[in-house]
C-alpha atoms as a PDB file:
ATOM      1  CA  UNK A   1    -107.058 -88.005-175.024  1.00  0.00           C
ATOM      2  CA  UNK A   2    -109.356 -90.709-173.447  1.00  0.00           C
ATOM      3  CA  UNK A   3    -112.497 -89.719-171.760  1.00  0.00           C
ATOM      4  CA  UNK A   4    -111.395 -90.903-168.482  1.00  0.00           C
ATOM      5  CA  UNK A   5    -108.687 -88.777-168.277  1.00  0.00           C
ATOM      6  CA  UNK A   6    -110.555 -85.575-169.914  1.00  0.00           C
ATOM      7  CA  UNK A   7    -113.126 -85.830-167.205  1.00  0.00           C
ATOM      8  CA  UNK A   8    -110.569 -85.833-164.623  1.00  0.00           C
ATOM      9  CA  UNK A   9    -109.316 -82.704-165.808  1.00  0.00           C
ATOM     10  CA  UNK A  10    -112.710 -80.916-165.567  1.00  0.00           C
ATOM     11  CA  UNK A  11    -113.159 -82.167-162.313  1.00  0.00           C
ATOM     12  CA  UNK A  12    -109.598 -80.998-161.076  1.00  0.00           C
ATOM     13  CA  UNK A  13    -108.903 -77.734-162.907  1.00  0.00           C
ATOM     14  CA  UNK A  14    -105.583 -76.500-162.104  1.00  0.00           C
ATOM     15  CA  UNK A  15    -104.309 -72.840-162.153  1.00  0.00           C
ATOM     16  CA  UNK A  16    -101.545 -70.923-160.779  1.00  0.00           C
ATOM     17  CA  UNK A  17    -100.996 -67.204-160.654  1.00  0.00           C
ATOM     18  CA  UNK A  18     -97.586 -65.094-159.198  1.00  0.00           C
ATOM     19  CA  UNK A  19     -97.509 -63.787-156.270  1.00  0.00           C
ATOM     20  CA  UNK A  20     -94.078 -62.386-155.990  1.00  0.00           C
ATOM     21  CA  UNK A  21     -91.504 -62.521-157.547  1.00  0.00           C
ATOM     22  CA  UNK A  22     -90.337 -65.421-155.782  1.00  0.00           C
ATOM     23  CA  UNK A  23     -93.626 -67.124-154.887  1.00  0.00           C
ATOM     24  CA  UNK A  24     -96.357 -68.768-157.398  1.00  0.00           C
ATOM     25  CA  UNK A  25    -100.178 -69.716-156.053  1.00  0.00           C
ATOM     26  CA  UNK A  26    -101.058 -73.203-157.379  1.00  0.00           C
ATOM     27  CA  UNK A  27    -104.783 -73.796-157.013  1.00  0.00           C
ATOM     28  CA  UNK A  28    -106.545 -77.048-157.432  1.00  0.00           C
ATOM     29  CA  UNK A  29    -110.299 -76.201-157.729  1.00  0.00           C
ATOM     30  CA  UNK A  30    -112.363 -79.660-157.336  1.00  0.00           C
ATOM     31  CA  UNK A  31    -115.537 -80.404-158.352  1.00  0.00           C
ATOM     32  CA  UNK A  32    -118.242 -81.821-156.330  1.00  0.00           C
ATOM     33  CA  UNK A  33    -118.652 -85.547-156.031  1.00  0.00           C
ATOM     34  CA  UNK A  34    -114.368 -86.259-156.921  1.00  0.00           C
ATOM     35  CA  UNK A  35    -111.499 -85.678-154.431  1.00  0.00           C
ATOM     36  CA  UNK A  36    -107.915 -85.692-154.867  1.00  0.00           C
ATOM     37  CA  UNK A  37    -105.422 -87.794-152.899  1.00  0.00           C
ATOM     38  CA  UNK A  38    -102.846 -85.210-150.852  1.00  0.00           C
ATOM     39  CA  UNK A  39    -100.005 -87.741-150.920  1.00  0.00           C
ATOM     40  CA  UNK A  40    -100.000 -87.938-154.665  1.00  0.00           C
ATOM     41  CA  UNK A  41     -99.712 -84.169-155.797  1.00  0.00           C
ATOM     42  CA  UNK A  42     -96.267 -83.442-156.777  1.00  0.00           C
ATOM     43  CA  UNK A  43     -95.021 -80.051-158.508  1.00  0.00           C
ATOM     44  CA  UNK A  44     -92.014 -79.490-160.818  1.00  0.00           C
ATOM     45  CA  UNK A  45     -91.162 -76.877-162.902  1.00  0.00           C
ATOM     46  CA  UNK A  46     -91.222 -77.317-166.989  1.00  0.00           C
ATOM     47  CA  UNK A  47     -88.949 -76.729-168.315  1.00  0.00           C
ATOM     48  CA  UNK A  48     -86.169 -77.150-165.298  1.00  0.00           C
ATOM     49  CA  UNK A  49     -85.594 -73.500-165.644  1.00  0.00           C
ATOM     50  CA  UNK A  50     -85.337 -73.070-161.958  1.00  0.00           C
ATOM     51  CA  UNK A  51     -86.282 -74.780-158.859  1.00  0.00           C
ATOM     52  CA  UNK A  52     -89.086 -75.402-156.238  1.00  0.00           C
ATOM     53  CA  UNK A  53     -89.148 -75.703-152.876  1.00  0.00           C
ATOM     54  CA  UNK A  54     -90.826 -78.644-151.772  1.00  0.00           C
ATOM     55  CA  UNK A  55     -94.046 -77.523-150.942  1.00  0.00           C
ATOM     56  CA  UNK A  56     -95.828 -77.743-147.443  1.00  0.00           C
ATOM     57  CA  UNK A  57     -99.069 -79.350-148.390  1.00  0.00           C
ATOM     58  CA  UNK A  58    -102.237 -78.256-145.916  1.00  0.00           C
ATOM     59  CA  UNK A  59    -103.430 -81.245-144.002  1.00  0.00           C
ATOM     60  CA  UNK A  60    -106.358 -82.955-146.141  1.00  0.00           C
ATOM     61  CA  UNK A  61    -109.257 -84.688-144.314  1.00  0.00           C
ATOM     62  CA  UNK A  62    -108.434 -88.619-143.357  1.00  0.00           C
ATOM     63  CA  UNK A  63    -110.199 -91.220-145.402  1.00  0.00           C
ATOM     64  CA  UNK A  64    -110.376 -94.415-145.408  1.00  0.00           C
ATOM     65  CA  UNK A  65    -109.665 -95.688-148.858  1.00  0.00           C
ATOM     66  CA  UNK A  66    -111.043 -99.115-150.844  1.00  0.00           C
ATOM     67  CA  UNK A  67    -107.792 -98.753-152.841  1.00  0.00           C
ATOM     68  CA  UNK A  68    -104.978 -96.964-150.760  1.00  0.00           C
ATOM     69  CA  UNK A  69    -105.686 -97.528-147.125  1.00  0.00           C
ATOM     70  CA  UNK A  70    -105.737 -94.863-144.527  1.00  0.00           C
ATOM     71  CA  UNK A  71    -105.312 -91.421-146.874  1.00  0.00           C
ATOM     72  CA  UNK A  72    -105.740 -87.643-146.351  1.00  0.00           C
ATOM     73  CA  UNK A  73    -108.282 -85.926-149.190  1.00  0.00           C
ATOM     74  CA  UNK A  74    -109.132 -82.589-150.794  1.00  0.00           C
ATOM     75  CA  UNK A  75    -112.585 -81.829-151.808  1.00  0.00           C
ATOM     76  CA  UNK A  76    -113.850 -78.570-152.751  1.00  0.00           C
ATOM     77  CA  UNK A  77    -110.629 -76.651-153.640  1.00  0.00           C
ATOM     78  CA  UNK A  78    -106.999 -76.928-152.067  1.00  0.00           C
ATOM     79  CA  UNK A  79    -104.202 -73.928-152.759  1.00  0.00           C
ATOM     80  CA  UNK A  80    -100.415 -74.161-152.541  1.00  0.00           C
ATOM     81  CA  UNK A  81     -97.830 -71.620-152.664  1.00  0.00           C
ATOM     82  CA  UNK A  82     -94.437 -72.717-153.932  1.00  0.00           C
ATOM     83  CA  UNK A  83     -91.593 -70.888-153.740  1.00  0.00           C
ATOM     84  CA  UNK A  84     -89.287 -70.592-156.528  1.00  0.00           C
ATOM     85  CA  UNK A  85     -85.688 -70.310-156.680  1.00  0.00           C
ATOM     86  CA  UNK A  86     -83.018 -69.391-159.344  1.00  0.00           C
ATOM     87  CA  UNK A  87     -85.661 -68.414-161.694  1.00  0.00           C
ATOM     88  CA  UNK A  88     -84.539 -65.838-164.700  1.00  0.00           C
ATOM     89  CA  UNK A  89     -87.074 -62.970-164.587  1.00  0.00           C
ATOM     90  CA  UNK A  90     -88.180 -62.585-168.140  1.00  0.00           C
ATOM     91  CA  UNK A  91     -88.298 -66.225-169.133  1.00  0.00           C
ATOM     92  CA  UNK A  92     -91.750 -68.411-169.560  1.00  0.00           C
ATOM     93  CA  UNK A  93     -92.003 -70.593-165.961  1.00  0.00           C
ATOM     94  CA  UNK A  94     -94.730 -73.968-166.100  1.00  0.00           C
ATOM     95  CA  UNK A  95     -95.546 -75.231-163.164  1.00  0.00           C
ATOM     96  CA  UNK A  96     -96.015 -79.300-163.942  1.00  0.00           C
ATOM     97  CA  UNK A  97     -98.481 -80.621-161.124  1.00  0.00           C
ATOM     98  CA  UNK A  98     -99.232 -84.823-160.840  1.00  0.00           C
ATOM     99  CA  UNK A  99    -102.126 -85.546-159.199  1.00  0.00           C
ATOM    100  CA  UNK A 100    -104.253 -88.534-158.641  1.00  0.00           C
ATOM    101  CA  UNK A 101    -108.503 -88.971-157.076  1.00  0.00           C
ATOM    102  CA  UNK A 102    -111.326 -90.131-157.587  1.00  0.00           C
ATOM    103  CA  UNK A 103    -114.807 -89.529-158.057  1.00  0.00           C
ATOM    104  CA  UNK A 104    -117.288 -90.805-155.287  1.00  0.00           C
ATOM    105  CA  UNK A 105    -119.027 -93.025-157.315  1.00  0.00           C
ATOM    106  CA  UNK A 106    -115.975 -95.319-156.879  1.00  0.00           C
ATOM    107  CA  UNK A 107    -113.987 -94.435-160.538  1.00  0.00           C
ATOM    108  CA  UNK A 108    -110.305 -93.864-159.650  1.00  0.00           C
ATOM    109  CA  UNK A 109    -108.255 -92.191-162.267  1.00  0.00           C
ATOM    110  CA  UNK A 110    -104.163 -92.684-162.747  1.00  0.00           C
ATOM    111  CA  UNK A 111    -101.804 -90.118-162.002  1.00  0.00           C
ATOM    112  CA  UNK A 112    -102.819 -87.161-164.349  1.00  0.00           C
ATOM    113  CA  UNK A 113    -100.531 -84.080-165.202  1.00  0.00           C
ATOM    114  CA  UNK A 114    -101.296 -80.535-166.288  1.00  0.00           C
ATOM    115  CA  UNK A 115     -99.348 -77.657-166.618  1.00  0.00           C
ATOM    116  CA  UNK A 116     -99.892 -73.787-166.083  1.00  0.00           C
END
C-alpha cells in the first residue's frame, strides 16, 4: 500500500455499527487538518448480498476548492445511516464506502475505499 494512501486512511477512519435490523450507522471520523469531499462518498454493499438505499448525506460546509470548484466539506466527523434492504439475517454484510479529501496543506488524495 503506498504511503499516500495509508495516511489517508488514518486520517479518515471509517466504521459502521447496526442499528436495527434494517438500519447500519456509517461513521467517518476525520482528523484535524484533512476534510473529505461530500459529493464523492458513495456506499455499496460487499458482497451484493442485499441492497442500500441511497443515502441522504447531511449538508457539508461550502468550500471553495483549488481543484473542484464550489464543493461542500466534512471536517471533524460526519455519520450516515443507510438503510438496508433484502438482507439475509445471519449472513456477513460489508459496507464498501469511496471517499475522496484532502489535507489542508494542499495534498489531495484519489478516491480511496474501505470496508467495515
Amino acid at each position: 500500500m503506498r504511503s499516500g494512501v495509508l495516511r489517508f486512511l488514518l486520517a479518515m477512519l471509517f466504521a459502521v455499527w447496526a442499528v436495527d435490523a434494517q438500519t447500519v450507522e456509517a461513521r467517518f471520523t476525520i482528523a484535524d487538518g484533512y476534510y473529505l469531499y461530500r459529493d464523492k462518498i458513495h456506499f455499496a454493499l460487499d458482497p451484493a448480498s442485499g441492497a442500500l438505499v441511497t443515502p441522504a448525506l447531511p449538508a457539508g460546509k461550502v468550500k471553495q476548492d483549488e481543484f473542484f470548484g464550489r464543493v461542500e466539506t466534512y471536517r471533524g466527523s460526519v455519520t450516515v445511516n443507510l438503510a438496508v434492504r433484502n438482507f439475509t439475517p445471519g449472513k456477513p454484510l460489508l459496507i464498501r464506502a469511496e471517499s475522496q479529501g484532502c489535507a489542508d496543506i494542499g495534498l489531495c488524495y484519489p478516491p480511496t475505499t474501505q470496508t467495515a
